[in-house]
PDB file of N, CA and C in Angstrom:
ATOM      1  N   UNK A   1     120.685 127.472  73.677  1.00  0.00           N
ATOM      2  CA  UNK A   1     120.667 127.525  75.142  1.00  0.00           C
ATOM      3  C   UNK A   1     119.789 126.390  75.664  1.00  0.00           C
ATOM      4  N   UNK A   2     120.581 125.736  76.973  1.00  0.00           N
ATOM      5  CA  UNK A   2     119.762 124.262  77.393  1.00  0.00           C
ATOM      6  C   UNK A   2     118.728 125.035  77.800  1.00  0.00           C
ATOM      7  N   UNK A   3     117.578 124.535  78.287  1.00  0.00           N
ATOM      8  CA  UNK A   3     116.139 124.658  79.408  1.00  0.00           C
ATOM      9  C   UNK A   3     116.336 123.805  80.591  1.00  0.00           C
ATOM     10  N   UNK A   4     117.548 123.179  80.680  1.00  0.00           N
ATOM     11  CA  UNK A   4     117.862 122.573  81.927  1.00  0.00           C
ATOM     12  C   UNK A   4     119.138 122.824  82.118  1.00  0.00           C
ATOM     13  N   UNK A   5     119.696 122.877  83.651  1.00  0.00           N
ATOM     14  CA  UNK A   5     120.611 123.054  84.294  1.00  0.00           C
ATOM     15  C   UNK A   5     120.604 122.124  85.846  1.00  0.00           C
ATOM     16  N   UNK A   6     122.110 122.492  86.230  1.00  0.00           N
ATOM     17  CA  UNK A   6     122.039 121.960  87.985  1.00  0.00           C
ATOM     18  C   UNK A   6     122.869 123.190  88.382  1.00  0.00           C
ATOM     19  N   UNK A   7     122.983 123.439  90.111  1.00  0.00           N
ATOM     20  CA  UNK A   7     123.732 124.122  90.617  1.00  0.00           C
ATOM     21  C   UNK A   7     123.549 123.455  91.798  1.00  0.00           C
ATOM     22  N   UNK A   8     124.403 123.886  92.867  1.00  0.00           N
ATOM     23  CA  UNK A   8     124.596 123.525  94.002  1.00  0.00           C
ATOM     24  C   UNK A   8     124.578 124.676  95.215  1.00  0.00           C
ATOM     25  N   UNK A   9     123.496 124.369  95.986  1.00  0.00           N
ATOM     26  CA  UNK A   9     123.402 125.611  96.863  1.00  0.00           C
ATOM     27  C   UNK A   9     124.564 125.266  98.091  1.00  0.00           C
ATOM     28  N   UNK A  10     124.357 126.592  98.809  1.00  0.00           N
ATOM     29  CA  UNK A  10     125.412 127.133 100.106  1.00  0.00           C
ATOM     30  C   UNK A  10     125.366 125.646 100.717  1.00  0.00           C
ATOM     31  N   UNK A  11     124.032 125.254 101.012  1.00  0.00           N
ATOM     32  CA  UNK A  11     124.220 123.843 102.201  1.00  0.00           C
ATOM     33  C   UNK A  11     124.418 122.807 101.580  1.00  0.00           C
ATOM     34  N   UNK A  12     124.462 122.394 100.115  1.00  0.00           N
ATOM     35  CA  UNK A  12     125.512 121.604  99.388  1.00  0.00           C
ATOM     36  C   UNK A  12     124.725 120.442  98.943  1.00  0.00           C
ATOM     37  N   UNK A  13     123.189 120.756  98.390  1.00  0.00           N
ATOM     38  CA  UNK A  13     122.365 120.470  97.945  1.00  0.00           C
ATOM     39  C   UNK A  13     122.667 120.652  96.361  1.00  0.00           C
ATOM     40  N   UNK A  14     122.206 119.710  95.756  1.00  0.00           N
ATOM     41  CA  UNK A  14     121.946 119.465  94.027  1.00  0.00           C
ATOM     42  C   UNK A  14     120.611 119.575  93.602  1.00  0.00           C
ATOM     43  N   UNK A  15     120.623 120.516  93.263  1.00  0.00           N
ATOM     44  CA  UNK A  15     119.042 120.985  92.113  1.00  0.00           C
ATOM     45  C   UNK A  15     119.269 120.801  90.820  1.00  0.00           C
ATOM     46  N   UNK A  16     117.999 120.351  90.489  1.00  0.00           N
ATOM     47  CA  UNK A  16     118.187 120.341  88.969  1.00  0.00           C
ATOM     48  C   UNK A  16     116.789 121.519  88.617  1.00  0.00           C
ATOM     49  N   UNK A  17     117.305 122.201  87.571  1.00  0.00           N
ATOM     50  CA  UNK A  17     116.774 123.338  87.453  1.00  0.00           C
ATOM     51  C   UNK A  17     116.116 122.919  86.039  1.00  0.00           C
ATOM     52  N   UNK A  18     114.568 123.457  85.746  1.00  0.00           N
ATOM     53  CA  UNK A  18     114.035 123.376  84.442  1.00  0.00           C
ATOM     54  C   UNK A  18     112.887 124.241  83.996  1.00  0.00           C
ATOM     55  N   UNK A  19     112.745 124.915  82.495  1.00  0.00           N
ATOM     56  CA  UNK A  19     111.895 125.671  82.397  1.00  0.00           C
ATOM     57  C   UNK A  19     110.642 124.723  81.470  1.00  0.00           C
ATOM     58  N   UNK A  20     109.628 124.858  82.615  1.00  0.00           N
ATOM     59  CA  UNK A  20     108.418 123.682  81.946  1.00  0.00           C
ATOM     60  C   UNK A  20     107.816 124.587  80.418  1.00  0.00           C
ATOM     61  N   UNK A  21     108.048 125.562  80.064  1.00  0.00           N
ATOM     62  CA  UNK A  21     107.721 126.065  79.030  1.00  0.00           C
ATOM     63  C   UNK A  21     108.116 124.732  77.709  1.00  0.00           C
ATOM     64  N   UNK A  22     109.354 124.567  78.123  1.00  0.00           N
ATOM     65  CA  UNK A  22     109.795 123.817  76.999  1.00  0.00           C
ATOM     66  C   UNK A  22     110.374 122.348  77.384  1.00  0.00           C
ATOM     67  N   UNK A  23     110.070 122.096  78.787  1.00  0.00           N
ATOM     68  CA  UNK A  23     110.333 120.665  79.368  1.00  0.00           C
ATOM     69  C   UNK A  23     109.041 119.845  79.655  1.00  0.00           C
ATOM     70  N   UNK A  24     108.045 120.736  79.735  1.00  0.00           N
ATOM     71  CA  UNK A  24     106.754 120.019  79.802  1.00  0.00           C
ATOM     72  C   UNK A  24     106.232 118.965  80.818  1.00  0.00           C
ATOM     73  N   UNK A  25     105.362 118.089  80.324  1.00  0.00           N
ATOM     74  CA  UNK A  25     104.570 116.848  81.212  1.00  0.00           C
ATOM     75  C   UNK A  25     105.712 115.747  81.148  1.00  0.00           C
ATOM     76  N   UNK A  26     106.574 115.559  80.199  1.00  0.00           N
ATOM     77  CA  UNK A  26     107.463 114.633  80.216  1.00  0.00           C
ATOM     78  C   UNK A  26     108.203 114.859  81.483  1.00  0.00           C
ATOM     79  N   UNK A  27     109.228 116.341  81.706  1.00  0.00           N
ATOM     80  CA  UNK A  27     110.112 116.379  82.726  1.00  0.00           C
ATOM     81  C   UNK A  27     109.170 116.224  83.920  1.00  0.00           C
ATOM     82  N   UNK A  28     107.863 116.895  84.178  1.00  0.00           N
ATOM     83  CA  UNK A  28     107.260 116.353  85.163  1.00  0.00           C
ATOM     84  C   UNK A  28     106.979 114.899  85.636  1.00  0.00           C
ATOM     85  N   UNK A  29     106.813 114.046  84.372  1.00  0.00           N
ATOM     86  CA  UNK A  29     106.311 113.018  85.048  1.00  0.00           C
ATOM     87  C   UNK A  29     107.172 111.867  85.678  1.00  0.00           C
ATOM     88  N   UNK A  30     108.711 112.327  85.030  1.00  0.00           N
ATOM     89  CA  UNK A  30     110.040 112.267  85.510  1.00  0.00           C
ATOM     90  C   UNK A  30     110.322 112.542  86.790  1.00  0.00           C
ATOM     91  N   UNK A  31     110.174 113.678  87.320  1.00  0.00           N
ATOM     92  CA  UNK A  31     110.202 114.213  88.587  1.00  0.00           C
ATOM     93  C   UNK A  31     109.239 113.835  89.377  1.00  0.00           C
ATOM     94  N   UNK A  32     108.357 113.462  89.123  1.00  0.00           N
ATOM     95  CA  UNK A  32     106.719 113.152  90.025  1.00  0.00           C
ATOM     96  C   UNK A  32     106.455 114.102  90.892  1.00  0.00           C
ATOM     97  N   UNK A  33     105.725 114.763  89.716  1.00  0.00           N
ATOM     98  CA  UNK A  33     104.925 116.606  90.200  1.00  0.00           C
ATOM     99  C   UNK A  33     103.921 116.523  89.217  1.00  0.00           C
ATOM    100  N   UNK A  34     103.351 117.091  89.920  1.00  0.00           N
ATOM    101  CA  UNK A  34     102.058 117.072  89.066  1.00  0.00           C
ATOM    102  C   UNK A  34     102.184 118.665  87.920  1.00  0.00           C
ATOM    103  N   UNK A  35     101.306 117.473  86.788  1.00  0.00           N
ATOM    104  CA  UNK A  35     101.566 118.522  85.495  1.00  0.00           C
ATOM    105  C   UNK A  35     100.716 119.737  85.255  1.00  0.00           C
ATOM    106  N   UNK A  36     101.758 120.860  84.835  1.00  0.00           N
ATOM    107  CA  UNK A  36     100.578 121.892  84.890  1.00  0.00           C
ATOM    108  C   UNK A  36      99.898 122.321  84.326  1.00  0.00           C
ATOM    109  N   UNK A  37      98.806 122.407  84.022  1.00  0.00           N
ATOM    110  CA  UNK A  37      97.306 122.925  83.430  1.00  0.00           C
ATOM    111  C   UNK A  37      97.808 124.536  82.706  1.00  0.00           C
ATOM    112  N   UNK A  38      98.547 125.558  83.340  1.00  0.00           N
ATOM    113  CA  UNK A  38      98.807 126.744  83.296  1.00  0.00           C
ATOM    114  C   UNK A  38      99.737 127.426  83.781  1.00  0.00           C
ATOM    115  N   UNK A  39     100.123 128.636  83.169  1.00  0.00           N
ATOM    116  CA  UNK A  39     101.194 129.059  83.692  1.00  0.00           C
ATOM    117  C   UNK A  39     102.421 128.547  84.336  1.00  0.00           C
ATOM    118  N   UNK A  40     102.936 128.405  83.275  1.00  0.00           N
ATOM    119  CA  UNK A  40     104.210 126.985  83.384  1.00  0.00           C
ATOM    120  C   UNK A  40     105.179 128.302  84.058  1.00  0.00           C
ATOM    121  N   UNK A  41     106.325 127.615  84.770  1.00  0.00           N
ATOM    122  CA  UNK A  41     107.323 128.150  85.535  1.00  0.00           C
ATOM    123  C   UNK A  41     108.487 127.302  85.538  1.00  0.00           C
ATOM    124  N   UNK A  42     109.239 127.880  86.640  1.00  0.00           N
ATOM    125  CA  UNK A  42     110.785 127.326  86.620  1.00  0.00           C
ATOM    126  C   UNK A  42     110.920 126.326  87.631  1.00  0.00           C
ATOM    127  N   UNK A  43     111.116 124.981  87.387  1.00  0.00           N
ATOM    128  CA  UNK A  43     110.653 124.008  88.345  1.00  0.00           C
ATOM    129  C   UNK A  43     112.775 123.695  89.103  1.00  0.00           C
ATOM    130  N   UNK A  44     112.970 123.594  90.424  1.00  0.00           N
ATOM    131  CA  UNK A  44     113.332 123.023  91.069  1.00  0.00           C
ATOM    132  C   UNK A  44     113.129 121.774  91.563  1.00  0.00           C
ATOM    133  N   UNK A  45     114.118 120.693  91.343  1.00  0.00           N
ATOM    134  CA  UNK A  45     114.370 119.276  91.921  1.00  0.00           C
ATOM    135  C   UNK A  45     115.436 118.662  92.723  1.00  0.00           C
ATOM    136  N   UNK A  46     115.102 118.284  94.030  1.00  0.00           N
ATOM    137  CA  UNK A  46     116.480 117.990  94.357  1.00  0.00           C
ATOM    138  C   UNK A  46     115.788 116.652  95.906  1.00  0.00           C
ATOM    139  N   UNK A  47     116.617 116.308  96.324  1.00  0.00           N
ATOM    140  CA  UNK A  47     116.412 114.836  97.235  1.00  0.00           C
ATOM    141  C   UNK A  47     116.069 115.680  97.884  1.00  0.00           C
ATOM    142  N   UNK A  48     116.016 117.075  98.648  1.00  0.00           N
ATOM    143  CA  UNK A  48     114.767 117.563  99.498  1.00  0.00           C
ATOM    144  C   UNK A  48     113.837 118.130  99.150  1.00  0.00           C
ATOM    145  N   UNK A  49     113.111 118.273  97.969  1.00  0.00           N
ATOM    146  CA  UNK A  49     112.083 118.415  97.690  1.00  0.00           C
ATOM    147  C   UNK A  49     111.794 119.262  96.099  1.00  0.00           C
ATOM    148  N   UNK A  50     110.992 119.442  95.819  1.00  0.00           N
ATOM    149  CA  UNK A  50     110.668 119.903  94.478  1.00  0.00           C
ATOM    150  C   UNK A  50     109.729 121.595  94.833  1.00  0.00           C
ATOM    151  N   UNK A  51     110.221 122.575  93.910  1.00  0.00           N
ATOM    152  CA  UNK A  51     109.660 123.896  93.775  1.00  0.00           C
ATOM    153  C   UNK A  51     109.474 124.493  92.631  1.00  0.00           C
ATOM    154  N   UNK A  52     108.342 125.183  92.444  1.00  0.00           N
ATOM    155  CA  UNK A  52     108.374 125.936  91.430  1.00  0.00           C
ATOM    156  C   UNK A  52     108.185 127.177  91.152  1.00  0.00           C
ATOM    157  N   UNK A  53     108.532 127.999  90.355  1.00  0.00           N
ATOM    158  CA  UNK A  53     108.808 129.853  90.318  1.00  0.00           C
ATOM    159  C   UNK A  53     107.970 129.991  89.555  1.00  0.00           C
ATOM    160  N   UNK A  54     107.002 131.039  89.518  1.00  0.00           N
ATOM    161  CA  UNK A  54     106.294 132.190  88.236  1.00  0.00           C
ATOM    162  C   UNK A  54     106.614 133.233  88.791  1.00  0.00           C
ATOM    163  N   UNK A  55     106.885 134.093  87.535  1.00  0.00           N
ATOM    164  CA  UNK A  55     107.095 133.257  86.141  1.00  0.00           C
ATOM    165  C   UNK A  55     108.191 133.016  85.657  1.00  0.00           C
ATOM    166  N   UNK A  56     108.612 132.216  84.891  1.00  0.00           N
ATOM    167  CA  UNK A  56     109.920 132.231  84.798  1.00  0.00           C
ATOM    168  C   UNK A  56     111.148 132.978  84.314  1.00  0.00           C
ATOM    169  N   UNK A  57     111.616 133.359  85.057  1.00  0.00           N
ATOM    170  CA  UNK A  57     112.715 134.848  84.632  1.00  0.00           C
ATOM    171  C   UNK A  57     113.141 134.022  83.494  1.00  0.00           C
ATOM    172  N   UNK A  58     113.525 135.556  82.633  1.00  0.00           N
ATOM    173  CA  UNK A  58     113.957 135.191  80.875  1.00  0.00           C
ATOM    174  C   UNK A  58     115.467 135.210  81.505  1.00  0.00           C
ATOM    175  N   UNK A  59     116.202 134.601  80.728  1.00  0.00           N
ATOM    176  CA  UNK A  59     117.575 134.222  80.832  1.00  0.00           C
ATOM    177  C   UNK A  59     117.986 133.545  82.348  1.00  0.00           C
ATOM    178  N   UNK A  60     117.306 132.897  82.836  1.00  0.00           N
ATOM    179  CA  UNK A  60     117.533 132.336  83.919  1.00  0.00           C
ATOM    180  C   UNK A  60     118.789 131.049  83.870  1.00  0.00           C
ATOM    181  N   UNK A  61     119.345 130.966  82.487  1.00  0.00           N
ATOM    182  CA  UNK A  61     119.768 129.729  82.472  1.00  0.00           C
ATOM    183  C   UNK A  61     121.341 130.302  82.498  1.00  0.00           C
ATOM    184  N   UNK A  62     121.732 131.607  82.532  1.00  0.00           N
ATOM    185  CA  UNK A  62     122.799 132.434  82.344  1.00  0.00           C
ATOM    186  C   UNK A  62     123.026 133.301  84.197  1.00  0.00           C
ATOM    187  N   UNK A  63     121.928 132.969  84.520  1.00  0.00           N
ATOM    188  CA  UNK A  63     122.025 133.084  85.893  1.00  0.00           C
ATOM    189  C   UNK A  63     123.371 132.404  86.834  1.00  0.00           C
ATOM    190  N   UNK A  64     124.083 133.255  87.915  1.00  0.00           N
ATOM    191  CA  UNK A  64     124.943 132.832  88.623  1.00  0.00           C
ATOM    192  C   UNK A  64     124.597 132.064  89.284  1.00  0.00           C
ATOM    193  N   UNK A  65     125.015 130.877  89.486  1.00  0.00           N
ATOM    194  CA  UNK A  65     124.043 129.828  90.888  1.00  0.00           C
ATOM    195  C   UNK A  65     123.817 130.663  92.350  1.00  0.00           C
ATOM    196  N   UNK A  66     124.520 131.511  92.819  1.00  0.00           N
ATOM    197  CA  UNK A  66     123.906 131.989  93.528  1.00  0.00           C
ATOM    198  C   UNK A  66     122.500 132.744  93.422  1.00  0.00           C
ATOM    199  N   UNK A  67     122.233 133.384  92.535  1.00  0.00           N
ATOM    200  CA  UNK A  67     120.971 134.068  92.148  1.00  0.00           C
ATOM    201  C   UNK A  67     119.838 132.871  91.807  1.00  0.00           C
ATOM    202  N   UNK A  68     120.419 131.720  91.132  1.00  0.00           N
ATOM    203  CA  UNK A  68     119.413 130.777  91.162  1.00  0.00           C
ATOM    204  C   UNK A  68     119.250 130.478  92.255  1.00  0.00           C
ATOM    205  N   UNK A  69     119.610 130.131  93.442  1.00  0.00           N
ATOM    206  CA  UNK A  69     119.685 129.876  95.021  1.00  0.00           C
ATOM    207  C   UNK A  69     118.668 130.800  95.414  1.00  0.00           C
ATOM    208  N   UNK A  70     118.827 132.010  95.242  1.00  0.00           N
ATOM    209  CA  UNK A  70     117.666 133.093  95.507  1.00  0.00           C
ATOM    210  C   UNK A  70     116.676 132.732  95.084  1.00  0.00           C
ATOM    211  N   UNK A  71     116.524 132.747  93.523  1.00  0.00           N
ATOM    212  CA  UNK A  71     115.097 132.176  92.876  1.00  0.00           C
ATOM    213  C   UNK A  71     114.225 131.016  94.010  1.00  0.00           C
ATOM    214  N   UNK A  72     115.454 130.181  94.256  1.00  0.00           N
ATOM    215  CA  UNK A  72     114.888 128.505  94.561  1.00  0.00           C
ATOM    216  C   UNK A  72     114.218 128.955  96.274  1.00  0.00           C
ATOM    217  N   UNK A  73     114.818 129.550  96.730  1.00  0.00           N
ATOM    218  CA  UNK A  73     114.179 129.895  97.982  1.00  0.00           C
ATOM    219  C   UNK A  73     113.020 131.020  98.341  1.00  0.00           C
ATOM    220  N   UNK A  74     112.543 131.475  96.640  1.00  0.00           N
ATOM    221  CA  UNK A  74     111.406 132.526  96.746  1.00  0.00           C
ATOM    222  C   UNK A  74     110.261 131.163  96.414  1.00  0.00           C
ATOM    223  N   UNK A  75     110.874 130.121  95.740  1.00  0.00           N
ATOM    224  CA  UNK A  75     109.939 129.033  94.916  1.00  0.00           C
ATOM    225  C   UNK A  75     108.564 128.642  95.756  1.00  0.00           C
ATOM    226  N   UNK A  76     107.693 128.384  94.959  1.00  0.00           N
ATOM    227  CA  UNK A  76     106.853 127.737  95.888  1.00  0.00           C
ATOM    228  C   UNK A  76     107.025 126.121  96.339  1.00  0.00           C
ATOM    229  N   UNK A  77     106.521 125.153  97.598  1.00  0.00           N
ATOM    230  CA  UNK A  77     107.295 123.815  97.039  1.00  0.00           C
ATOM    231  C   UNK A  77     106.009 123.070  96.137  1.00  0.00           C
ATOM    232  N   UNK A  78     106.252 122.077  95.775  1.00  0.00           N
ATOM    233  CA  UNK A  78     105.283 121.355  95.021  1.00  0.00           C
ATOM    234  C   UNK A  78     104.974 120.378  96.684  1.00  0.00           C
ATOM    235  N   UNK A  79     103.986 120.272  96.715  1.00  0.00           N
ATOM    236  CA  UNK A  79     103.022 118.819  97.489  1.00  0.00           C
ATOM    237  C   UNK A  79     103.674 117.296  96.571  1.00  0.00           C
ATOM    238  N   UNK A  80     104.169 117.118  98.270  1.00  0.00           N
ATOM    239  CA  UNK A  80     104.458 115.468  97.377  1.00  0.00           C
ATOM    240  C   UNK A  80     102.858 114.789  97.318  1.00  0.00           C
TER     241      UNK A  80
END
């Protein structure tokens, strides 16, 4: 099973979806977010902004994009 995905929400936005458990400081420093010290989560990326979830739901990657849509709008955002 990947640790990364995309989906496309209702307003027709592209996220790229990732679990920093196993994507780490690399996918962060990719994304330009700052890396986390703790309690890694489910990071959201997309041209309007970057978010991240704790903790990260187990099987999230089997998730319907709509339910990831849910996730992404409980997310916190990251500070550019």
């Amino acid at each position: 099973m990947t640790d990364e995905r995309s989906f496309r929400d209702s307003s027709g936005t592209e996220w790229d979806v990732f679990d920093e458990r196993s994507s780490g400081a690399m996918r962060a420093l990719e994304c330009d977010y700052p890396v986390p010290d703790r309690d890694p989560g489910l990071v959201f990326v997309s041209r309007v902004g970057r978010k991240r979830l704790w903790p990260c739901p187990t099987d999230w990657q089997r998730l319907p994009d709509q339910e990831l849509e849910t996730l992404c709008g409980r997310a916190a955002s990251l500070a550019d």
